[in-house]
N, C-alpha and C. Protein backbone atom coordinates (compact mmCIF):
# COMPACT_ATOMS: atom_id res chain seq x y z
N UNK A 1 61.45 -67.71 -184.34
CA UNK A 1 59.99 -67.69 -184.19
C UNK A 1 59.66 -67.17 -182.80
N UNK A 2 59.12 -66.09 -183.21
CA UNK A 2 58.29 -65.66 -181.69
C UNK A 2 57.01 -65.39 -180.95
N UNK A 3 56.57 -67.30 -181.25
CA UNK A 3 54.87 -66.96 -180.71
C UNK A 3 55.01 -67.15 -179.38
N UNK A 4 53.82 -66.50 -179.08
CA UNK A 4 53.04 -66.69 -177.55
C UNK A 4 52.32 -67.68 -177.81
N UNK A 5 51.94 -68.48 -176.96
CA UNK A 5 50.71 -69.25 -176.59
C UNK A 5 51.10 -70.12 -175.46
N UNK A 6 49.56 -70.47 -175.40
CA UNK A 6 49.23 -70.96 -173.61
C UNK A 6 48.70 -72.48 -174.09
N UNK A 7 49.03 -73.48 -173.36
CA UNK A 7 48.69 -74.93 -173.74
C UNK A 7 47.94 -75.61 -172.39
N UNK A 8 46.93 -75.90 -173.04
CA UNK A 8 46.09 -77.17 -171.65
C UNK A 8 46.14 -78.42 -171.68
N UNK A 9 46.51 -78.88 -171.12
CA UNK A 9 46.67 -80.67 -171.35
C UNK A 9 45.54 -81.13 -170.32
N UNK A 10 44.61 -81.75 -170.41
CA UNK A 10 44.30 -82.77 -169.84
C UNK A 10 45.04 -84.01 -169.62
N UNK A 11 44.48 -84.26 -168.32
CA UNK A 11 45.08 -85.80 -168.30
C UNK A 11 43.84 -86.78 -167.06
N UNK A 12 43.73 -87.75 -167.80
CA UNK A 12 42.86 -88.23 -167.04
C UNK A 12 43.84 -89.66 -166.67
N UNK A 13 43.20 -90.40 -165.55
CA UNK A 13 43.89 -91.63 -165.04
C UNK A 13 42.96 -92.37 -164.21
N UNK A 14 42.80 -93.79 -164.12
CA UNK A 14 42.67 -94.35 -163.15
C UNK A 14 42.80 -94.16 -161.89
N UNK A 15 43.65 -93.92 -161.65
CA UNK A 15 44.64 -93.71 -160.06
C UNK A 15 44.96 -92.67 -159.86
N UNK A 16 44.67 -92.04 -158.53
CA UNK A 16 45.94 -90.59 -158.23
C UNK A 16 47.66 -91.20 -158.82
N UNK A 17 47.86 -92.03 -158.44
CA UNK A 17 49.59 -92.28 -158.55
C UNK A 17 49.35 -92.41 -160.24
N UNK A 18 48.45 -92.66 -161.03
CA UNK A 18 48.77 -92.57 -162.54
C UNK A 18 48.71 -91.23 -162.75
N UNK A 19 47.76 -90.29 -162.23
CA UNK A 19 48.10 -89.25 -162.86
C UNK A 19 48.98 -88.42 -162.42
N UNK A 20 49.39 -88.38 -161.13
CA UNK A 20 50.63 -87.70 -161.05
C UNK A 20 52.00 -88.45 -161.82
N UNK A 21 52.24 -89.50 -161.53
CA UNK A 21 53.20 -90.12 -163.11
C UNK A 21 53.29 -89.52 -164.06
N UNK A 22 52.41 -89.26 -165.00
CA UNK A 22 51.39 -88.50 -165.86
C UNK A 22 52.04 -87.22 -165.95
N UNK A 23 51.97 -86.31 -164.72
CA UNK A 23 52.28 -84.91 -164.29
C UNK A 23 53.61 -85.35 -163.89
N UNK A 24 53.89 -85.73 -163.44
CA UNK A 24 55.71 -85.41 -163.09
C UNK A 24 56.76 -85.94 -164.68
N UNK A 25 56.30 -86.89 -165.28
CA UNK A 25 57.04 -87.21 -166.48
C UNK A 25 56.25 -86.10 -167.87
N UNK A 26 55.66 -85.84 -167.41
CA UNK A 26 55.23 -84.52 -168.72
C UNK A 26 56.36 -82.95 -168.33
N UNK A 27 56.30 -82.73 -166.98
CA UNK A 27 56.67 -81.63 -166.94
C UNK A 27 58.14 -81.87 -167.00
N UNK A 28 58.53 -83.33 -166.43
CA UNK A 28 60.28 -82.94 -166.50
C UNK A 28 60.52 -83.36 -168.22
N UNK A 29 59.92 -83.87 -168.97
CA UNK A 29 59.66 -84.00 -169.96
C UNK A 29 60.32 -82.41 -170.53
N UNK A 30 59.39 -81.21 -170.13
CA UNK A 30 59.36 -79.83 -170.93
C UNK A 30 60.74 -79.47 -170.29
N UNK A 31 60.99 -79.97 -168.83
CA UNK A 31 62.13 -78.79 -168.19
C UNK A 31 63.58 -79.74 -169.07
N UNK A 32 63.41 -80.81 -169.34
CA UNK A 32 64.54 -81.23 -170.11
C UNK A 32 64.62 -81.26 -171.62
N UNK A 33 63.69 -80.43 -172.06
CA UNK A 33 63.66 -79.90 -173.35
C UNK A 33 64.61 -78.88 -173.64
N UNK A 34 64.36 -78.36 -175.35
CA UNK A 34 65.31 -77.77 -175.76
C UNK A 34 64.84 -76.35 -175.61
N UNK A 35 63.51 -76.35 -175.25
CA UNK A 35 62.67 -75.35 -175.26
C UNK A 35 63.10 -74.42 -174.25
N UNK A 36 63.79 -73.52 -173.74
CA UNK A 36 64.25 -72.54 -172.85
C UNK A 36 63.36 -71.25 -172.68
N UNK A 37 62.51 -71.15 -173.04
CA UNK A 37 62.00 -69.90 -173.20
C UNK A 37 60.43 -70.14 -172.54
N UNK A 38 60.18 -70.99 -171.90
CA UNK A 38 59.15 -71.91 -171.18
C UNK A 38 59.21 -70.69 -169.78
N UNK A 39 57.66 -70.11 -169.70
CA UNK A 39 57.53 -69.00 -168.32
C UNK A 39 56.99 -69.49 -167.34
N UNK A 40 56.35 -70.70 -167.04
CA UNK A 40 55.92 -71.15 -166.22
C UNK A 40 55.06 -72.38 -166.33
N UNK A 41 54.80 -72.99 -165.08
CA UNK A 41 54.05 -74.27 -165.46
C UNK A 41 53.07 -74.42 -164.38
N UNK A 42 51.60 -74.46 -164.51
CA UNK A 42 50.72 -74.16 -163.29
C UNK A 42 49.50 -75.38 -163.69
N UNK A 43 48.35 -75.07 -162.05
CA UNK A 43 47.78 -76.31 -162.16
C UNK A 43 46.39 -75.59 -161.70
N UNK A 44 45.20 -76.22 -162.35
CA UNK A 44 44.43 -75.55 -161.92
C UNK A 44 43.42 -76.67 -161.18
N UNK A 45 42.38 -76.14 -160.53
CA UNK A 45 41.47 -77.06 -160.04
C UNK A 45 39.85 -76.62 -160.25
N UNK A 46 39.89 -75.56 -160.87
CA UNK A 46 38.68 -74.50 -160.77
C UNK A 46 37.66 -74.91 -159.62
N UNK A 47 37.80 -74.81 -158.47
CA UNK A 47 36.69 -74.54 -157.46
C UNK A 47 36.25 -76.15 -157.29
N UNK A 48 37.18 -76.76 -157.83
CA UNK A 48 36.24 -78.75 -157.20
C UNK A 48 35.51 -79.15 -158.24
N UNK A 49 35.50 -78.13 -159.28
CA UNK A 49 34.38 -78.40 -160.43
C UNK A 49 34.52 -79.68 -160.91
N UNK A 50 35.83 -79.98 -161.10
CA UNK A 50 36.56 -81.08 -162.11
C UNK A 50 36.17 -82.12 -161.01
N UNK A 51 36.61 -82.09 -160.54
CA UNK A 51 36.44 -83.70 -159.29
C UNK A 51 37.59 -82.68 -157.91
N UNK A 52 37.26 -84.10 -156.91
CA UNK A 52 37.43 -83.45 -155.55
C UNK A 52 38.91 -84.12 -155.42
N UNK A 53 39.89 -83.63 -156.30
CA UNK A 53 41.26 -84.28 -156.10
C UNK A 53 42.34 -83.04 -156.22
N UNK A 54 42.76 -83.23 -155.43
CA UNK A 54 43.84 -81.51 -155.66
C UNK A 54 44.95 -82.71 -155.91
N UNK A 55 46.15 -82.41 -156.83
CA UNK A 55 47.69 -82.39 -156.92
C UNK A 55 48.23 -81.17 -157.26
N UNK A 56 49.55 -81.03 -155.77
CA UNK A 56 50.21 -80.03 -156.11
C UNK A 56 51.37 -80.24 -156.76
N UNK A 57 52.15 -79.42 -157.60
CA UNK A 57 52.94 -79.64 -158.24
C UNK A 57 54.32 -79.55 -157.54
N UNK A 58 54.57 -78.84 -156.26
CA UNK A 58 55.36 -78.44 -155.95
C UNK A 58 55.92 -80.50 -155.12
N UNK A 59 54.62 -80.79 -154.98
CA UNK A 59 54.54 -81.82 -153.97
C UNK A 59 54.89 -83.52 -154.74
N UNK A 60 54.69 -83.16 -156.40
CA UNK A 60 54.80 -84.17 -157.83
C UNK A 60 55.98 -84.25 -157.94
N UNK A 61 56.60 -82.92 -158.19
CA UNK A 61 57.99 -83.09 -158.17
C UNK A 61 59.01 -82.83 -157.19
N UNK A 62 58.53 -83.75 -156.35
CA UNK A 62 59.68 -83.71 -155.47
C UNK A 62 60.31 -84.92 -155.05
């Protein structure tokens, strides 16, 4: 099978530390999948629109 597609997850939380939890066990979640063919994994914030909370990913999983 060879689809494309692009996936958005929301995630909402109580806490910064819930939602990065949230974000670090989702993504190692995908990187320890069977799924290999995975091009990237990004984060958006659109301009503060969402709320005034940046998490970086580089900074989740580490």
């Amino acid at each position: 099978n060879t689809s494309n597609y692009v996936l958005e997850i929301v995630i909402d939380g109580l806490t910064e530390a819930d939602i990065m939890l949230a974000m670090r066990t989702g993504i190692s979640s995908i990187i320890n999948s069977d799924y290999k063919n995975i091009k990237s994994i990004s984060a958006g914030n659109y301009g503060g629109k969402l709320g005034p909370y940046l998490f970086w990913l580089k900074k989740i999983m580490s």
